[in-house]
C-alpha atoms as a PDB file:
ATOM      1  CA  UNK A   1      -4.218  14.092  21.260  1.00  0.00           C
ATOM      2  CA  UNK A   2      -6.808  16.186  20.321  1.00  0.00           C
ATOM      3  CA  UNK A   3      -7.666  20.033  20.537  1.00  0.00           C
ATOM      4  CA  UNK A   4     -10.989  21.751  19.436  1.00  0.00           C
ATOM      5  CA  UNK A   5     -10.167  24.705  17.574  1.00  0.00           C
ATOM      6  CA  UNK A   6     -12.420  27.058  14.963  1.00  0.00           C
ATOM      7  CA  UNK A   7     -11.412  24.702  11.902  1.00  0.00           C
ATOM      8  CA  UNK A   8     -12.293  21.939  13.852  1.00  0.00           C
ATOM      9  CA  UNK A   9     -10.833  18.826  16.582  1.00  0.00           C
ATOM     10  CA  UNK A  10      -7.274  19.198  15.831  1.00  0.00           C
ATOM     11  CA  UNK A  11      -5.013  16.195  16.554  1.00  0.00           C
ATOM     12  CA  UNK A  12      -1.666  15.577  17.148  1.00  0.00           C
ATOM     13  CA  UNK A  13      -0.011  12.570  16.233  1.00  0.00           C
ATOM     14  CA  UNK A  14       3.833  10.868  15.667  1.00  0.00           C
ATOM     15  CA  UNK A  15       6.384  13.305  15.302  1.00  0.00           C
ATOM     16  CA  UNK A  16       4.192  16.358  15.943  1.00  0.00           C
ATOM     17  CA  UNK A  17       3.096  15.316  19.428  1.00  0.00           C
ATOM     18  CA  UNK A  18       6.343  14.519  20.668  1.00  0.00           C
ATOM     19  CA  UNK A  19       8.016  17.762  19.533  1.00  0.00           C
ATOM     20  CA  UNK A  20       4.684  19.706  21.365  1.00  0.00           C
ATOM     21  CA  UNK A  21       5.108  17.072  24.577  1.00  0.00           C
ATOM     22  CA  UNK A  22       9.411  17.441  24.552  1.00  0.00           C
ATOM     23  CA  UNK A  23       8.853  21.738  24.263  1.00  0.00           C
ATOM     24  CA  UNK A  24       6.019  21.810  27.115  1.00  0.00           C
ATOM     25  CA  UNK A  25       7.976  19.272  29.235  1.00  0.00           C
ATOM     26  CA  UNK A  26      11.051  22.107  28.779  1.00  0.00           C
ATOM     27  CA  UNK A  27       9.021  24.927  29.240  1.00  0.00           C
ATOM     28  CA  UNK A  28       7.908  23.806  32.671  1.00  0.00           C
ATOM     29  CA  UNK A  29      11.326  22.939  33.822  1.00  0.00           C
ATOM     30  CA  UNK A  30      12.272  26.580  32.628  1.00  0.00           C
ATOM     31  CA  UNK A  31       8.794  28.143  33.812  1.00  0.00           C
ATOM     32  CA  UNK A  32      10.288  26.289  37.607  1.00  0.00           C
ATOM     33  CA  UNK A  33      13.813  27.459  37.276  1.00  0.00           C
ATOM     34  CA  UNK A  34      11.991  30.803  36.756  1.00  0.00           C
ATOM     35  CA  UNK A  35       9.389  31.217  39.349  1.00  0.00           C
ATOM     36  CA  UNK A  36      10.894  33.842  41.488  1.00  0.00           C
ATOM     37  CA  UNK A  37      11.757  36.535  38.849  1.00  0.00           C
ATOM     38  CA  UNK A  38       9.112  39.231  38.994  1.00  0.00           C
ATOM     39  CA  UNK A  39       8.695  39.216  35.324  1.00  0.00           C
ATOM     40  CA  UNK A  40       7.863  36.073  33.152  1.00  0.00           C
ATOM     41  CA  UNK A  41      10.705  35.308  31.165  1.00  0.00           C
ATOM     42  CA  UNK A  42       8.477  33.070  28.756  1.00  0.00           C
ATOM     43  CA  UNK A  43       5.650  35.745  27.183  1.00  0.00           C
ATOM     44  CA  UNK A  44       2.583  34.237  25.309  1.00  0.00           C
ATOM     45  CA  UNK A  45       1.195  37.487  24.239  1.00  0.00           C
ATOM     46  CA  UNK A  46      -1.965  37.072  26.284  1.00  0.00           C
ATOM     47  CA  UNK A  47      -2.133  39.072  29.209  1.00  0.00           C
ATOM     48  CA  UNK A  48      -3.587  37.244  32.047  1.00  0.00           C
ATOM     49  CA  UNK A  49      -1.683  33.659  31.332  1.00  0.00           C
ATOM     50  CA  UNK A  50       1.475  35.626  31.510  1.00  0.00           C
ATOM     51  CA  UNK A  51       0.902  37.432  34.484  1.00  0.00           C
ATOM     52  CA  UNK A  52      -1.108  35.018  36.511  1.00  0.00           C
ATOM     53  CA  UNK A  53       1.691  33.246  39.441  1.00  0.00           C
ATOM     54  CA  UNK A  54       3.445  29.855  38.617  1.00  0.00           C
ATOM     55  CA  UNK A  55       0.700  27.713  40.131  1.00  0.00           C
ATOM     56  CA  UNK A  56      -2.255  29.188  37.891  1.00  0.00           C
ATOM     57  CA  UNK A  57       0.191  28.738  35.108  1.00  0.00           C
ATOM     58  CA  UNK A  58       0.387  25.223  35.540  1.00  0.00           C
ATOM     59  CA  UNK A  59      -2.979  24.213  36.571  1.00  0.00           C
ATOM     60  CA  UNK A  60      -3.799  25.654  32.790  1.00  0.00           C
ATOM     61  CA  UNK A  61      -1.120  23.959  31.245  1.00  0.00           C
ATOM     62  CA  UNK A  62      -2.579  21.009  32.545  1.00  0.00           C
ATOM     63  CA  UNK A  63      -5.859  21.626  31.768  1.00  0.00           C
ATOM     64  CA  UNK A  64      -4.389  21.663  27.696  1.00  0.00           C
ATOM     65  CA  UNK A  65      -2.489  18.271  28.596  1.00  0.00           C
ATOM     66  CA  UNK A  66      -4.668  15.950  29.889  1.00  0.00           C
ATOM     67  CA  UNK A  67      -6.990  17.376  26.610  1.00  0.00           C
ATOM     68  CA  UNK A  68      -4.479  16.492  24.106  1.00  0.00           C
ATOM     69  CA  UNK A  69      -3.320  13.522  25.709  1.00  0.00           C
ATOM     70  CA  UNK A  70      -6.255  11.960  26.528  1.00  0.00           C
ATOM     71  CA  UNK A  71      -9.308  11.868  23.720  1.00  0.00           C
ATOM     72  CA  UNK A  72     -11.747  10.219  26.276  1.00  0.00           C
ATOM     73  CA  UNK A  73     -10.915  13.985  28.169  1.00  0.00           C
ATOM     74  CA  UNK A  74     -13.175  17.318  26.683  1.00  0.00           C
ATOM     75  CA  UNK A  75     -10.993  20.016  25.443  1.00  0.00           C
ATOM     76  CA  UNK A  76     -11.557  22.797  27.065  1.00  0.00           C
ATOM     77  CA  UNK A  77     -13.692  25.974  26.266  1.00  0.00           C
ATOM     78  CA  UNK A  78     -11.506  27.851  24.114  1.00  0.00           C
ATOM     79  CA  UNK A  79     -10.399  31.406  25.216  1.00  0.00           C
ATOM     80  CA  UNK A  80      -7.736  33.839  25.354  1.00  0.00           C
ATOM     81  CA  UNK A  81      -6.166  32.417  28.227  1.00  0.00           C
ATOM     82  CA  UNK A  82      -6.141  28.498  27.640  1.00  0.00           C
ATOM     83  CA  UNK A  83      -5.504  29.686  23.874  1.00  0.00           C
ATOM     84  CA  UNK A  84      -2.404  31.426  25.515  1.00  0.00           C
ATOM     85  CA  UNK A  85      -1.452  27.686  27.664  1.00  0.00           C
ATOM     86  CA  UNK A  86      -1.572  25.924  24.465  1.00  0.00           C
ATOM     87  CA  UNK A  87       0.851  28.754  22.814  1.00  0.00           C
ATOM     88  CA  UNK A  88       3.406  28.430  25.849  1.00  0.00           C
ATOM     89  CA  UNK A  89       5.556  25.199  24.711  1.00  0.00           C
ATOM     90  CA  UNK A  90       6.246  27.471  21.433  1.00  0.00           C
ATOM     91  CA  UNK A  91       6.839  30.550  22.563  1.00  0.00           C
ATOM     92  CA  UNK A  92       9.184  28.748  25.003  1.00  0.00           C
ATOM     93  CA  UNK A  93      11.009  27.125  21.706  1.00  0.00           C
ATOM     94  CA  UNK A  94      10.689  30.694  19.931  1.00  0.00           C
ATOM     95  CA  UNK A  95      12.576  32.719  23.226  1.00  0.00           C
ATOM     96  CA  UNK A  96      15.272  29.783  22.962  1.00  0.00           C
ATOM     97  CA  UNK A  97      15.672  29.877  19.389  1.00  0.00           C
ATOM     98  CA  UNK A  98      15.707  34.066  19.421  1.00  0.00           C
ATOM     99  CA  UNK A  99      18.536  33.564  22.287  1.00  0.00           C
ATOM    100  CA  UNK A 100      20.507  31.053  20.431  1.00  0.00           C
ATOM    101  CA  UNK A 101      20.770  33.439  17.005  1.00  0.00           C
ATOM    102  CA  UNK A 102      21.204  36.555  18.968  1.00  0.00           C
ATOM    103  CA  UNK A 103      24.359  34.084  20.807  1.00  0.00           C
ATOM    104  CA  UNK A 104      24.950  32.900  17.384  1.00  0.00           C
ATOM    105  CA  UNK A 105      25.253  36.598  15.956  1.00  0.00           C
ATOM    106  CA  UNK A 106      26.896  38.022  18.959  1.00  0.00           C
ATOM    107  CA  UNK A 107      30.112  35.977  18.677  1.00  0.00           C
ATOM    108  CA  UNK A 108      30.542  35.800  14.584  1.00  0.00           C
ATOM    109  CA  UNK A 109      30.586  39.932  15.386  1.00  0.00           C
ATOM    110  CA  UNK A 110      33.458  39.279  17.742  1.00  0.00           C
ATOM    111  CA  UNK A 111      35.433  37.262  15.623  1.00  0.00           C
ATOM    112  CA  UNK A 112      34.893  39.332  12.219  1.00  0.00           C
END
């Protein structure tokens, strides 16, 4: 797997690029289950990727798949936007993790 970023090709291996494959395979399920609410629930930060409908969404997250799956495939041109695809799979983990503290929180307040 390999991504061109400023510092140089990045790559993921092992344990790394199963925890990125595992969180983008979940955010898609999630970005499906999703699709008809007329605000993402998922937000990158950037914009366009998180306003732009559930088919643009994944023809981008794509795009950053078949790059870090695939060496033999050119990354492509970084921007905002496919900066923003790359960012989804962890700011899919981060809403999930934010939910399951403010869950976590929420019920040792009810039982104190």
């Amino acid at each position: 797997m390999t991504w061109r970023t400023q510092l140089g090709d990045r790559i993921l291996k092992g344990v790394e690029a199963k925890l990125y494959l595992t969180s983008m395979q979940y955010a898609i399920e999630n970005l499906e289950d999703t699709r008809d609410l007329e605000e993402p629930e998922v937000l990158t930060g950037d914009r366009l990727f998180d306003i732009a409908d559930f088919e643009q969404k994944i023809v981008l997250l794509h795009r950053c798949l078949a790059a870090l799956l695939s060496p033999e495939i050119e990354s492509p041109m970084l921007s905002n936007v496919i900066e923003a695809a790359a960012y989804f799979p962890f700011a899919f983990l981060r809403m999930r993790l934010e939910d399951e503290i403010y869950i976590e929180k929420d019920s040792i307040q009810m039982t104190v």
